[in-house]
PDB file of N, CA and C in Angstrom:
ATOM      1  N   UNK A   1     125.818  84.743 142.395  1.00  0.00           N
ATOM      2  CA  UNK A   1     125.399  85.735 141.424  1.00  0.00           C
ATOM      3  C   UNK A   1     126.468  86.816 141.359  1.00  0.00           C
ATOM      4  N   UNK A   2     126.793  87.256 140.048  1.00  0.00           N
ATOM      5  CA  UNK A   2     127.858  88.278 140.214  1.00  0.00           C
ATOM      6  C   UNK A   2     127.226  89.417 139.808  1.00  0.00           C
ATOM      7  N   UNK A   3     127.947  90.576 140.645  1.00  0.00           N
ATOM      8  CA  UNK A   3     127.470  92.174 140.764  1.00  0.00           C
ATOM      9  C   UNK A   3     128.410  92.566 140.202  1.00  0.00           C
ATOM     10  N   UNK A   4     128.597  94.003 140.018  1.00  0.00           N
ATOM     11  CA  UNK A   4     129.641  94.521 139.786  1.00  0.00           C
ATOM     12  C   UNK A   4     129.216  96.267 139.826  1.00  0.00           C
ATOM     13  N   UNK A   5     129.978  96.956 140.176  1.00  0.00           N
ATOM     14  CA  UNK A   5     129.531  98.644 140.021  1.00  0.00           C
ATOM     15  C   UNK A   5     129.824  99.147 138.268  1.00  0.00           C
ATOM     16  N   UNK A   6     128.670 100.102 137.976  1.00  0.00           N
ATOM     17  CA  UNK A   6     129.445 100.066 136.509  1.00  0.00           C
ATOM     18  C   UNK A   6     130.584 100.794 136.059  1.00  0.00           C
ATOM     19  N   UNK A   7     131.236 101.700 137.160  1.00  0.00           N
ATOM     20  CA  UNK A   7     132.322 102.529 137.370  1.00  0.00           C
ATOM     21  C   UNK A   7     133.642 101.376 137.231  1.00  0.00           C
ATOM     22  N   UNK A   8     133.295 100.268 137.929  1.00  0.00           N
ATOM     23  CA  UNK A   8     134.058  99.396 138.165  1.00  0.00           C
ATOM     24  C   UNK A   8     134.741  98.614 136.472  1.00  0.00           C
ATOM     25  N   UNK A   9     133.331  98.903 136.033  1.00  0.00           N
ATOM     26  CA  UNK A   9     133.249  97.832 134.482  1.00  0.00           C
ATOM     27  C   UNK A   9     134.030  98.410 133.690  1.00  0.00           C
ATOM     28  N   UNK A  10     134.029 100.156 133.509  1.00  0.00           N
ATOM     29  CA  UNK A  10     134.696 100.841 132.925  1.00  0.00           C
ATOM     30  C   UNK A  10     135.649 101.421 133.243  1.00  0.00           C
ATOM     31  N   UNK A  11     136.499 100.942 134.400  1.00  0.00           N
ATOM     32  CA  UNK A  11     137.737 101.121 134.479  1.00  0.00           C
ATOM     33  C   UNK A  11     138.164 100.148 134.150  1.00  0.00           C
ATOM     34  N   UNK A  12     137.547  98.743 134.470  1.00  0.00           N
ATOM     35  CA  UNK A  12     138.592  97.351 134.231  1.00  0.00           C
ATOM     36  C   UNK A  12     138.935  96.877 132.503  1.00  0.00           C
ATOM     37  N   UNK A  13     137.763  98.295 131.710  1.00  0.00           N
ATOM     38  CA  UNK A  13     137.674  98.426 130.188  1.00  0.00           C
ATOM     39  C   UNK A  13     139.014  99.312 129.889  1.00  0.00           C
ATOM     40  N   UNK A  14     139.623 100.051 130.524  1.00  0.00           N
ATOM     41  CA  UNK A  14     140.145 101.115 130.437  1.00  0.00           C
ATOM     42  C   UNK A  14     142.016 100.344 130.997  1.00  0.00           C
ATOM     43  N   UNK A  15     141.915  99.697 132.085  1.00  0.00           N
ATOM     44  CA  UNK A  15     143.210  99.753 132.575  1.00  0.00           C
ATOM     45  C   UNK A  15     143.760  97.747 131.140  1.00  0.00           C
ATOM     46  N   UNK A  16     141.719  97.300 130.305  1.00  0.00           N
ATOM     47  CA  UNK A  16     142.522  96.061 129.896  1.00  0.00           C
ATOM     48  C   UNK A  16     142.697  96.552 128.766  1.00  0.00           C
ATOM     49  N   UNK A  17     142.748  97.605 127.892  1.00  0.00           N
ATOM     50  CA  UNK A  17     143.109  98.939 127.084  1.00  0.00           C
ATOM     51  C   UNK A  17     144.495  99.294 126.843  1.00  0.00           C
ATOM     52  N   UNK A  18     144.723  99.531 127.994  1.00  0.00           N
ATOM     53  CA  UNK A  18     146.334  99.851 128.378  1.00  0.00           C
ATOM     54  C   UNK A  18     147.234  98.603 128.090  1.00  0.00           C
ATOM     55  N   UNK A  19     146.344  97.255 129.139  1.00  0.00           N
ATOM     56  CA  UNK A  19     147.582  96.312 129.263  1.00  0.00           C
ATOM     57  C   UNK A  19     147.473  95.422 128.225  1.00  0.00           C
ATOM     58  N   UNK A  20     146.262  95.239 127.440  1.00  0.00           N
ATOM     59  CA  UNK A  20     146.548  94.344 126.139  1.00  0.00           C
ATOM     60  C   UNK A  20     146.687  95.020 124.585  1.00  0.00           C
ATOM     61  N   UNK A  21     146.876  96.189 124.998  1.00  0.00           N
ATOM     62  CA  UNK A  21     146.390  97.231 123.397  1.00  0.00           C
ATOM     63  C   UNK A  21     147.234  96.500 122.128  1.00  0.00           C
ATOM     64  N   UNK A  22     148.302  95.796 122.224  1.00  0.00           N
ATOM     65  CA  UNK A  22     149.028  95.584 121.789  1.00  0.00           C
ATOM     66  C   UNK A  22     148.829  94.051 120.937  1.00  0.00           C
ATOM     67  N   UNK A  23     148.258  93.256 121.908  1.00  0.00           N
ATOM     68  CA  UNK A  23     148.697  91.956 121.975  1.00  0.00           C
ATOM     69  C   UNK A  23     147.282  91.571 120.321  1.00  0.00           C
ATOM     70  N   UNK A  24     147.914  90.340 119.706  1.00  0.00           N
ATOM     71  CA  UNK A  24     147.079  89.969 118.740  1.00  0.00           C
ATOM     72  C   UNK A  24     145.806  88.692 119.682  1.00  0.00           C
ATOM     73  N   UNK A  25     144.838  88.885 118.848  1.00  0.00           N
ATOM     74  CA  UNK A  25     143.760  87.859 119.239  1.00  0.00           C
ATOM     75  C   UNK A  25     142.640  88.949 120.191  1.00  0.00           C
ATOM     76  N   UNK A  26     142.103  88.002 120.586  1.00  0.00           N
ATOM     77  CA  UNK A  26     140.778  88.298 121.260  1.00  0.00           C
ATOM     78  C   UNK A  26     141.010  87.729 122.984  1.00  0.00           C
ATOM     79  N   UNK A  27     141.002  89.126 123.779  1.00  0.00           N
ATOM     80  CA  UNK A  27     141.291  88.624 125.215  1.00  0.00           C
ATOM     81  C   UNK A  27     139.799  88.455 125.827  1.00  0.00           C
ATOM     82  N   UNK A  28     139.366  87.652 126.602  1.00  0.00           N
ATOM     83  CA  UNK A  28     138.459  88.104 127.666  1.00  0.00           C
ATOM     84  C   UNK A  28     138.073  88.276 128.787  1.00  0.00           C
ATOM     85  N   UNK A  29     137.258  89.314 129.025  1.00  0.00           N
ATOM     86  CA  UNK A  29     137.923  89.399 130.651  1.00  0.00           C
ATOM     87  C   UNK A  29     136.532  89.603 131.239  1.00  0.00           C
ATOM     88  N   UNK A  30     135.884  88.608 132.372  1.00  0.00           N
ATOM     89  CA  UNK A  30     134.732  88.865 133.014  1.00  0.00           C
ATOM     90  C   UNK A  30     134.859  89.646 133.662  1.00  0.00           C
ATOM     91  N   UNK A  31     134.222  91.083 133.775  1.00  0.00           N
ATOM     92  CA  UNK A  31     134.108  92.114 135.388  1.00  0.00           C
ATOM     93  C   UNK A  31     132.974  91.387 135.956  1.00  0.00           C
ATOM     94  N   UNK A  32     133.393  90.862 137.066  1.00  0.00           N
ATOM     95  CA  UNK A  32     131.919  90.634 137.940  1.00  0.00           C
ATOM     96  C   UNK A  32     132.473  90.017 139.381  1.00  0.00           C
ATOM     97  N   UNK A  33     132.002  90.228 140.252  1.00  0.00           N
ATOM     98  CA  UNK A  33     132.025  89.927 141.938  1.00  0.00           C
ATOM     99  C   UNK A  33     131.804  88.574 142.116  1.00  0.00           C
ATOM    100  N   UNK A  34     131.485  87.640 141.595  1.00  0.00           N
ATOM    101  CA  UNK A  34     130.681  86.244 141.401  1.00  0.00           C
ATOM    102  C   UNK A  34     131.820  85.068 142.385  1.00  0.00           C
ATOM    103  N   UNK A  35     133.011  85.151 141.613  1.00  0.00           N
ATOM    104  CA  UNK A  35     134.042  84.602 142.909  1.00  0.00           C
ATOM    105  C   UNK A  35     134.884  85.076 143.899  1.00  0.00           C
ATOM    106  N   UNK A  36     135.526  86.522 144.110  1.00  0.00           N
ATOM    107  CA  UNK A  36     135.969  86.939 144.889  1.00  0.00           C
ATOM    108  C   UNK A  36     135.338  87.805 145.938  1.00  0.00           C
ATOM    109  N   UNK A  37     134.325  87.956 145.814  1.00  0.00           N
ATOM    110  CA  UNK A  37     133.112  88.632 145.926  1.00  0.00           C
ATOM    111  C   UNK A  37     131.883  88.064 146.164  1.00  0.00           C
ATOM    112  N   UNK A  38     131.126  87.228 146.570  1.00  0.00           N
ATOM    113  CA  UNK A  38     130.003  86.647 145.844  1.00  0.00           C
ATOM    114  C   UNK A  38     128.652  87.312 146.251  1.00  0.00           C
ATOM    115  N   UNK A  39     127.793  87.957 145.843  1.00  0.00           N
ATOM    116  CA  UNK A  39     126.320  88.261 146.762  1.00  0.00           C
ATOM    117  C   UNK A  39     125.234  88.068 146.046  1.00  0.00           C
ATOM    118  N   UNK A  40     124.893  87.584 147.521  1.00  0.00           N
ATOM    119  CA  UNK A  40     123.565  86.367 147.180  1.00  0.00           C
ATOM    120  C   UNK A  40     122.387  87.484 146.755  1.00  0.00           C
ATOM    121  N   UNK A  41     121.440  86.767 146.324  1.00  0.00           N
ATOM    122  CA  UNK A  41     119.610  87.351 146.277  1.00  0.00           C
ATOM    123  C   UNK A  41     119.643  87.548 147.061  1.00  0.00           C
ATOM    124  N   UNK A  42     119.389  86.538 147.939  1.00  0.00           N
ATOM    125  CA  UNK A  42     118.721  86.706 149.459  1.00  0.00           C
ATOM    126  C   UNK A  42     119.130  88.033 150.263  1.00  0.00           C
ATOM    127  N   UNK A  43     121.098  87.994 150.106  1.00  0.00           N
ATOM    128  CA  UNK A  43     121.704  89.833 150.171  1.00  0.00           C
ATOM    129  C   UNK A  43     120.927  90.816 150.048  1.00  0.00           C
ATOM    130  N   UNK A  44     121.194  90.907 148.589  1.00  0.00           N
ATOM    131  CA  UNK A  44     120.442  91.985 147.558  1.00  0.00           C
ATOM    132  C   UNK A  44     119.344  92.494 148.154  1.00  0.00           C
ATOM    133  N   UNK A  45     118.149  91.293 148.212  1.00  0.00           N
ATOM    134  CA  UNK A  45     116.966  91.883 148.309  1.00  0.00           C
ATOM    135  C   UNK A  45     117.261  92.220 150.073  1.00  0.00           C
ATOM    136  N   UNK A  46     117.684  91.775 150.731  1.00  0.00           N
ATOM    137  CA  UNK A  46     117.543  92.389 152.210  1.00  0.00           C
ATOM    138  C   UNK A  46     117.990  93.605 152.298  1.00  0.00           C
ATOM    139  N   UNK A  47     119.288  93.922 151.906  1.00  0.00           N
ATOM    140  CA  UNK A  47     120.105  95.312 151.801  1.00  0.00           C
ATOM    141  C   UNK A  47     118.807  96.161 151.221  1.00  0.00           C
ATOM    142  N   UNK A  48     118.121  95.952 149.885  1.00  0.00           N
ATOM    143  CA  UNK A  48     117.049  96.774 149.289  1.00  0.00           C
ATOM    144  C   UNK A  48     116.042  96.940 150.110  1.00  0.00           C
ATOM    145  N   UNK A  49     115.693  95.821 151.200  1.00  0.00           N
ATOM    146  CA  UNK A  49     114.275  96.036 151.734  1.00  0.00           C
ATOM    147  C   UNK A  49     114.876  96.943 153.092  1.00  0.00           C
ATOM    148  N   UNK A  50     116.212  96.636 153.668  1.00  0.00           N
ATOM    149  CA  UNK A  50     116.531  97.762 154.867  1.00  0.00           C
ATOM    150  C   UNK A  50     116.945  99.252 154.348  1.00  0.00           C
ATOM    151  N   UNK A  51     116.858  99.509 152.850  1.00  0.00           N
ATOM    152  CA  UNK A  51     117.456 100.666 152.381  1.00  0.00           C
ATOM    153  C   UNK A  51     115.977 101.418 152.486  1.00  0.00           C
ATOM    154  N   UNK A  52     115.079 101.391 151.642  1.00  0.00           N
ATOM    155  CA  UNK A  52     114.086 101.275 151.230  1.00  0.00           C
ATOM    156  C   UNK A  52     112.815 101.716 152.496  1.00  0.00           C
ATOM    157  N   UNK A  53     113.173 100.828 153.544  1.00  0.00           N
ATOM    158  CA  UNK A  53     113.002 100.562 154.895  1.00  0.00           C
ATOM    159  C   UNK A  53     113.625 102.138 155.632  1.00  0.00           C
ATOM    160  N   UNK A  54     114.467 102.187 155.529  1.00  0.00           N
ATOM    161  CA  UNK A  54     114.943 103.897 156.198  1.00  0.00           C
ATOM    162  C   UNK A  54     114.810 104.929 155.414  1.00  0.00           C
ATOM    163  N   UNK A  55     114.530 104.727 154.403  1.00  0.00           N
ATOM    164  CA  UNK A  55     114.385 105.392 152.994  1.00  0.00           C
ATOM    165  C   UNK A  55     113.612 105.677 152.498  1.00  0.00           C
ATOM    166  N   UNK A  56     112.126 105.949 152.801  1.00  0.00           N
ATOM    167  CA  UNK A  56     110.824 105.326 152.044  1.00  0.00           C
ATOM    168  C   UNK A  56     110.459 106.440 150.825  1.00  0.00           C
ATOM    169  N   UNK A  57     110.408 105.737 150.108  1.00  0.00           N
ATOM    170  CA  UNK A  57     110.148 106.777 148.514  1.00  0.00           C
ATOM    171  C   UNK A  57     108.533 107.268 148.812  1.00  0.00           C
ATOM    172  N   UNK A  58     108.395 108.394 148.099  1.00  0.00           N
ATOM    173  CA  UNK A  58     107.090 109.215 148.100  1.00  0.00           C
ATOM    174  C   UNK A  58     106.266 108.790 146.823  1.00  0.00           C
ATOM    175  N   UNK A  59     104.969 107.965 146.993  1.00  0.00           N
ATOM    176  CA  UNK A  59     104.331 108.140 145.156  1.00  0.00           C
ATOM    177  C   UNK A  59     104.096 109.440 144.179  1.00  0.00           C
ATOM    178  N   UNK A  60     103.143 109.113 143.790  1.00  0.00           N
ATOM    179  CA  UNK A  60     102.617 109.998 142.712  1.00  0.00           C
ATOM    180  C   UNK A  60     101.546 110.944 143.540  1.00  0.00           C
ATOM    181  N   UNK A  61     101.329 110.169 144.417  1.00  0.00           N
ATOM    182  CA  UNK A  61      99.721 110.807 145.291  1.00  0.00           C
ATOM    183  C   UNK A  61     100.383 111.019 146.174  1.00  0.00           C
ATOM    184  N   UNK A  62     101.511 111.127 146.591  1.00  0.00           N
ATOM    185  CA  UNK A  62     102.508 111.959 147.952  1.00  0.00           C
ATOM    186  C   UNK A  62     102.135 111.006 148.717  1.00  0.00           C
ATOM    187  N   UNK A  63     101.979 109.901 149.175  1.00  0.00           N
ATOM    188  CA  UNK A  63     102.053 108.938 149.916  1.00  0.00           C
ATOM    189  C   UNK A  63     103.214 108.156 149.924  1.00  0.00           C
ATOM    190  N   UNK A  64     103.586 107.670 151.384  1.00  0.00           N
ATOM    191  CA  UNK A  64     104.702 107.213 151.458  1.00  0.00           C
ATOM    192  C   UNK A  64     104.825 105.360 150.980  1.00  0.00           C
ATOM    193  N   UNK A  65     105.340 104.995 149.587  1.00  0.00           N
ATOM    194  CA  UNK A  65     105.871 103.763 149.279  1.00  0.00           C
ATOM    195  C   UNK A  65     105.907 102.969 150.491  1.00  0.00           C
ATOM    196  N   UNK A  66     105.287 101.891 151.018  1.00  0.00           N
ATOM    197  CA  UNK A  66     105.710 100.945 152.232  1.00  0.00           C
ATOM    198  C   UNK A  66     106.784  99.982 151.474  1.00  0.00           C
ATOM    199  N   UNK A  67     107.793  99.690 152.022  1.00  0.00           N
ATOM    200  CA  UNK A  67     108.767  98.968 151.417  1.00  0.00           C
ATOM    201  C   UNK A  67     108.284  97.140 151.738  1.00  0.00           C
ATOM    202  N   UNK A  68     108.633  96.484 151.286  1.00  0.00           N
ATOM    203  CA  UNK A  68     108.446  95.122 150.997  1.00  0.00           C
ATOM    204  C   UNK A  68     109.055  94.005 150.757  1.00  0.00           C
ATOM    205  N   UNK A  69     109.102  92.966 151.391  1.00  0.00           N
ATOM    206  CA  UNK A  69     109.956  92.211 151.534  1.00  0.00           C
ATOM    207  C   UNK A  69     109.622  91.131 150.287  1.00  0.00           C
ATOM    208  N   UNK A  70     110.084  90.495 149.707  1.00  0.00           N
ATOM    209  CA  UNK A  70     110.070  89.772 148.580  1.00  0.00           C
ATOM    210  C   UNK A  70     109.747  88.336 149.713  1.00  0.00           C
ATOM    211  N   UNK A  71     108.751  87.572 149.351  1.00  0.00           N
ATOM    212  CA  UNK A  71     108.749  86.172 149.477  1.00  0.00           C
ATOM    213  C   UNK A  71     108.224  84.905 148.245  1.00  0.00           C
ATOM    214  N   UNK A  72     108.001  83.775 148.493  1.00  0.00           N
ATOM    215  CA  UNK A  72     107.227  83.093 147.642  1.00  0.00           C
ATOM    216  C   UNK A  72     106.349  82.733 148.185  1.00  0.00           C
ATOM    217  N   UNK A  73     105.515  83.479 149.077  1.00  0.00           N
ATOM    218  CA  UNK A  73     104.026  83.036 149.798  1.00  0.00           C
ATOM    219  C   UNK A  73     102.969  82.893 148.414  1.00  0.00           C
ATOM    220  N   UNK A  74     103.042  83.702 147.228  1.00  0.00           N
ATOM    221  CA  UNK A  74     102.197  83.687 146.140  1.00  0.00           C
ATOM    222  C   UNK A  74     102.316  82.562 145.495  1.00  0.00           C
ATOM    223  N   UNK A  75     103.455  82.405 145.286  1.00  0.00           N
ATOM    224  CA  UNK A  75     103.991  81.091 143.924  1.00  0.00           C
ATOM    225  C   UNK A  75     103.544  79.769 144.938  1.00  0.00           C
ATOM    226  N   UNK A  76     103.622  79.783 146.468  1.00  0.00           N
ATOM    227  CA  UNK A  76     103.422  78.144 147.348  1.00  0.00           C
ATOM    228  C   UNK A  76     102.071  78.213 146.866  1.00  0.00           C
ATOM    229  N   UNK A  77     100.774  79.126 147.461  1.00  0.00           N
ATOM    230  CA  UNK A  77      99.545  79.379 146.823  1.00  0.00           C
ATOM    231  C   UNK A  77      99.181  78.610 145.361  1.00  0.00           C
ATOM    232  N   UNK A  78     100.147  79.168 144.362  1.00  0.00           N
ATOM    233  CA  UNK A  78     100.097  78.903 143.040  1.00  0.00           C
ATOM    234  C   UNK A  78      99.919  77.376 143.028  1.00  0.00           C
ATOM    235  N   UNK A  79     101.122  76.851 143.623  1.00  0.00           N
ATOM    236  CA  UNK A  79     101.395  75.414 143.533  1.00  0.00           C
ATOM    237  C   UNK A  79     100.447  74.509 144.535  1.00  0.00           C
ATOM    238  N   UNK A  80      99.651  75.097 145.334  1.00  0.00           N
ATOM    239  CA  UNK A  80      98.646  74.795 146.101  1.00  0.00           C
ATOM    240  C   UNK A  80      97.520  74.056 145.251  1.00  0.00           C
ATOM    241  N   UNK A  81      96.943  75.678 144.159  1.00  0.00           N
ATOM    242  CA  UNK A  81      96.229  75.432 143.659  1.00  0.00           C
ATOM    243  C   UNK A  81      96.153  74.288 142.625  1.00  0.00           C
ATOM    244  N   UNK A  82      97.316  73.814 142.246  1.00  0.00           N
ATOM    245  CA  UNK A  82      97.416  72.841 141.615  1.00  0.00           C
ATOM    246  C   UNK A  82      97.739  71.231 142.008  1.00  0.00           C
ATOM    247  N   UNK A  83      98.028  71.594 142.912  1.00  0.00           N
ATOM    248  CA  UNK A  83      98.458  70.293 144.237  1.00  0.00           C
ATOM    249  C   UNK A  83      97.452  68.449 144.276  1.00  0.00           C
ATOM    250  N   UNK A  84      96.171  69.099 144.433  1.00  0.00           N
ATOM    251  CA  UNK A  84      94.895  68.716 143.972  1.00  0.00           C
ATOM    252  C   UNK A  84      94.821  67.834 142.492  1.00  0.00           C
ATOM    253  N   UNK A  85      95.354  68.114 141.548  1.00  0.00           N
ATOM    254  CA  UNK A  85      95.807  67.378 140.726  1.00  0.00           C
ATOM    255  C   UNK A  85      96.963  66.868 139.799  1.00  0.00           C
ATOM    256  N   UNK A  86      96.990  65.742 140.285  1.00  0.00           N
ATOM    257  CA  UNK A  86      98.738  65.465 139.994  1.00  0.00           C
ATOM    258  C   UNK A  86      98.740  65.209 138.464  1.00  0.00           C
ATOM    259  N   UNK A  87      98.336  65.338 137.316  1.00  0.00           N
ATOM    260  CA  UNK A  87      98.574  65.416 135.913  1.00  0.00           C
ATOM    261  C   UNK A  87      98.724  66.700 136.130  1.00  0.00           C
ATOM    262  N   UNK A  88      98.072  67.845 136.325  1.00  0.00           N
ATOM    263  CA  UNK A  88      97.719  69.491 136.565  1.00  0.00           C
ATOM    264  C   UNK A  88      99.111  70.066 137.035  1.00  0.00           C
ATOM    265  N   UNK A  89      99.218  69.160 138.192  1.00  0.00           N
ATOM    266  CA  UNK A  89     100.684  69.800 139.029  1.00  0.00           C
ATOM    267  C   UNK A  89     101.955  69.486 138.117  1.00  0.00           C
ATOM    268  N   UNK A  90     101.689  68.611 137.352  1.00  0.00           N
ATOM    269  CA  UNK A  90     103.190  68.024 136.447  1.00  0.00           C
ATOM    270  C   UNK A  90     103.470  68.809 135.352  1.00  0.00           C
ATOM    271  N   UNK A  91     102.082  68.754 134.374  1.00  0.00           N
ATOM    272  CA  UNK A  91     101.891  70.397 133.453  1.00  0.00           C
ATOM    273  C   UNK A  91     102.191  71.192 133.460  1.00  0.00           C
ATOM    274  N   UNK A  92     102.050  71.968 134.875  1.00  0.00           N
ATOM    275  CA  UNK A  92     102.153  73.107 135.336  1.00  0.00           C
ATOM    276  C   UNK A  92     102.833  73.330 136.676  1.00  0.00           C
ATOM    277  N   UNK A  93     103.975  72.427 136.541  1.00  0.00           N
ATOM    278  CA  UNK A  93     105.255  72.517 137.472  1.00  0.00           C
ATOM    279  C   UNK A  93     105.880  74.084 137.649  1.00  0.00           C
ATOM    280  N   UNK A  94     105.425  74.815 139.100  1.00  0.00           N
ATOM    281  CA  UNK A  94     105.909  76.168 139.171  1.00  0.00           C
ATOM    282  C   UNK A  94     106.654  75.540 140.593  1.00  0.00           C
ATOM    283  N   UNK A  95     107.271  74.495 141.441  1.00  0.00           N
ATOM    284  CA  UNK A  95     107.974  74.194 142.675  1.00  0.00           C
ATOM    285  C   UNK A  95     109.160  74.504 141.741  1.00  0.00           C
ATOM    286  N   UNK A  96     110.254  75.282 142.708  1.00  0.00           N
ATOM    287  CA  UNK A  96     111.768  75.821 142.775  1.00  0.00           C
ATOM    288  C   UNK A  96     112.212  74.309 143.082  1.00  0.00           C
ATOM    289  N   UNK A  97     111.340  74.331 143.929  1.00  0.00           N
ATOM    290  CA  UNK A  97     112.619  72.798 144.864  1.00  0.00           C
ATOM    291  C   UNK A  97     112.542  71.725 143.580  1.00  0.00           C
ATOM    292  N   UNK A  98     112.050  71.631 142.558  1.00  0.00           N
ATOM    293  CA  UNK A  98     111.966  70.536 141.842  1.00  0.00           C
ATOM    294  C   UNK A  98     112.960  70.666 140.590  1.00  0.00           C
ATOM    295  N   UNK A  99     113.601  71.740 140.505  1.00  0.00           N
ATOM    296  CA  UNK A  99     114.390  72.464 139.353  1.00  0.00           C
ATOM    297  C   UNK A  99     115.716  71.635 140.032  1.00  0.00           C
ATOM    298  N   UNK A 100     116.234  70.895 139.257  1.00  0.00           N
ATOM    299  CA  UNK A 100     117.605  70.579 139.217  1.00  0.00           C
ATOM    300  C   UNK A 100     118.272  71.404 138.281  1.00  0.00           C
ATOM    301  N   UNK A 101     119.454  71.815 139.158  1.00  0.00           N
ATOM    302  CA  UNK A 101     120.195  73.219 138.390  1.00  0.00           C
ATOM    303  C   UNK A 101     121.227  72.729 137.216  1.00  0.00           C
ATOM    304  N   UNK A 102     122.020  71.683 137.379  1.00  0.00           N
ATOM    305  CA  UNK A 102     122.702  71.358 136.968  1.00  0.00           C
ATOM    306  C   UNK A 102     122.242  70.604 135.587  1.00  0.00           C
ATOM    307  N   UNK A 103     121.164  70.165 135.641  1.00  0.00           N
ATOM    308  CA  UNK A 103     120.760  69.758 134.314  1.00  0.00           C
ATOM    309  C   UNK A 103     119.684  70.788 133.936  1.00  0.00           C
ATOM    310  N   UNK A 104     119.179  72.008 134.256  1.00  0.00           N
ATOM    311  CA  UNK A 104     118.708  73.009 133.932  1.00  0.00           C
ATOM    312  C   UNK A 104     119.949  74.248 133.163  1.00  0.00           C
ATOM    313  N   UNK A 105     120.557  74.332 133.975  1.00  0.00           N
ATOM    314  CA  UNK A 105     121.666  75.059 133.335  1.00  0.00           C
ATOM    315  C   UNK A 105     122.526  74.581 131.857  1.00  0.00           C
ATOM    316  N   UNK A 106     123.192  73.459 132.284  1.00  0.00           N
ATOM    317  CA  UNK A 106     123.712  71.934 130.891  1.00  0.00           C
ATOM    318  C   UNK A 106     122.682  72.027 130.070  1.00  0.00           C
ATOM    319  N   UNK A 107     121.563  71.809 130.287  1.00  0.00           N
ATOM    320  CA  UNK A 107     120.832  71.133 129.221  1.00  0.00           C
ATOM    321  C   UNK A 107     119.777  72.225 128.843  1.00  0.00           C
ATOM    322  N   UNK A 108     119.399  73.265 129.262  1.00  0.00           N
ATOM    323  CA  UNK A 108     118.565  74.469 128.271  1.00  0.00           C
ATOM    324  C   UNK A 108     118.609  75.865 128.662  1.00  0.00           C
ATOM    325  N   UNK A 109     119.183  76.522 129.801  1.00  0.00           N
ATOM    326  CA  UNK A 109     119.447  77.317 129.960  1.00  0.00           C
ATOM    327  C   UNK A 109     120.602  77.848 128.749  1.00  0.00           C
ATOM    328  N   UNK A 110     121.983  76.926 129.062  1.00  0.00           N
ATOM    329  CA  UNK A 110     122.932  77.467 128.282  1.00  0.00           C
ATOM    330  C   UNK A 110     122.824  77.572 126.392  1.00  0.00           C
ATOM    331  N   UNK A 111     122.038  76.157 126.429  1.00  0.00           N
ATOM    332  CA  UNK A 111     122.508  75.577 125.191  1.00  0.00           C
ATOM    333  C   UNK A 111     120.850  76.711 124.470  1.00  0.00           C
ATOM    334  N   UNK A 112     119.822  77.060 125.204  1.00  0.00           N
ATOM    335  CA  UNK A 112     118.938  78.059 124.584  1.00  0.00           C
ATOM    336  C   UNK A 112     119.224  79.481 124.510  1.00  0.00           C
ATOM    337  N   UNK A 113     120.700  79.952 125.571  1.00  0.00           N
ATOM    338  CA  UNK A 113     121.154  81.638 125.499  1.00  0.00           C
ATOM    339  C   UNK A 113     121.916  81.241 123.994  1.00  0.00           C
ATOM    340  N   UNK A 114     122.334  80.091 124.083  1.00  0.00           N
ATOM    341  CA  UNK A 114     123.881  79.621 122.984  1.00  0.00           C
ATOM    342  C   UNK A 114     122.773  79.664 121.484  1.00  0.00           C
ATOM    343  N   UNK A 115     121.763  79.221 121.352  1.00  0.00           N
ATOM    344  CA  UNK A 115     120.995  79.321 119.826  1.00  0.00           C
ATOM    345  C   UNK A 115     119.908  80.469 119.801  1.00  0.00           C
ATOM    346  N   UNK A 116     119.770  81.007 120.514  1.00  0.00           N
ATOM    347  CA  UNK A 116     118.419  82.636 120.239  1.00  0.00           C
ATOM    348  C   UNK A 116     119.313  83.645 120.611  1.00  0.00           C
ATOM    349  N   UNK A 117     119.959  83.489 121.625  1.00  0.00           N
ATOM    350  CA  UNK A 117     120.443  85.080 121.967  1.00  0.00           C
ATOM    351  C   UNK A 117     122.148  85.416 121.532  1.00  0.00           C
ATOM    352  N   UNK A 118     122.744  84.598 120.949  1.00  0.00           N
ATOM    353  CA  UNK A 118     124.197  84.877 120.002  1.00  0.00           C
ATOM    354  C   UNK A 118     123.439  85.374 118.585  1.00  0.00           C
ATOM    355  N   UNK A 119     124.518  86.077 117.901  1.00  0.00           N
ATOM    356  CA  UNK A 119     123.932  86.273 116.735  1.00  0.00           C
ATOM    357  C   UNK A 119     125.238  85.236 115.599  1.00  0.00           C
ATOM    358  N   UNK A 120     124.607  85.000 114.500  1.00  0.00           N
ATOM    359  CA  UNK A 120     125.679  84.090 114.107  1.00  0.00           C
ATOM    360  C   UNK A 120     125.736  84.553 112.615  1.00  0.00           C
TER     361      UNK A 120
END
């Protein structure tokens, strides 16, 4: 997954300003941490739950936020409840482990950002 700071985004806007101002065509340039850099979810959310964790935010009712660890104890539940019937469970396929990425990504992830969310 790629991160990036947004200080970061708008300098790398600023110094590709300078070095292509000139040049004809359309350059592009990804800012993001994704290969030289890489940080995971699993990161993310730990760094957030130990920040959070020494950190604890105050509500609305002055009570102290308990911080929280993200799991999928709800969604196994989910898929529990459906477990019981295998037409039911196929319908209503919510298992991660059953998502093949590579033909999820190829075949409707990309090709559904590529026809609703471009404008043409």
């Amino acid at each position: 997954m790629g991160h990036i700071p947004g200080d970061m985004v708008v300098n790398a806007m600023m110094v590709a300003m300078a070095v292509h101002w000139n040049e004809k065509g359309r350059v592009v340039i990804h800012v993001t941490s994704s290969l030289q850099n890489p940080l995971s979810t699993s990161t993310t959310l730990d760094m957030m739950y130990r920040y959070f964790s020494s950190n604890p935010q105050i509500g609305k009712n002055g009570r102290v936020i308990k911080a929280k660890r993200f799991n999928d104890t709800n969604l196994a539940r989910l898929q529990a409840a459906t477990s019981k019937d295998k037409h039911e469970a196929h319908v209503f396929d919510c298992d991660p482990k059953s998502i093949d990425w590579e033909h999820y990504f190829y075949n409707i992830h990309i090709p559904g950002v590529l026809k609703y969310a471009q404008k043409k």
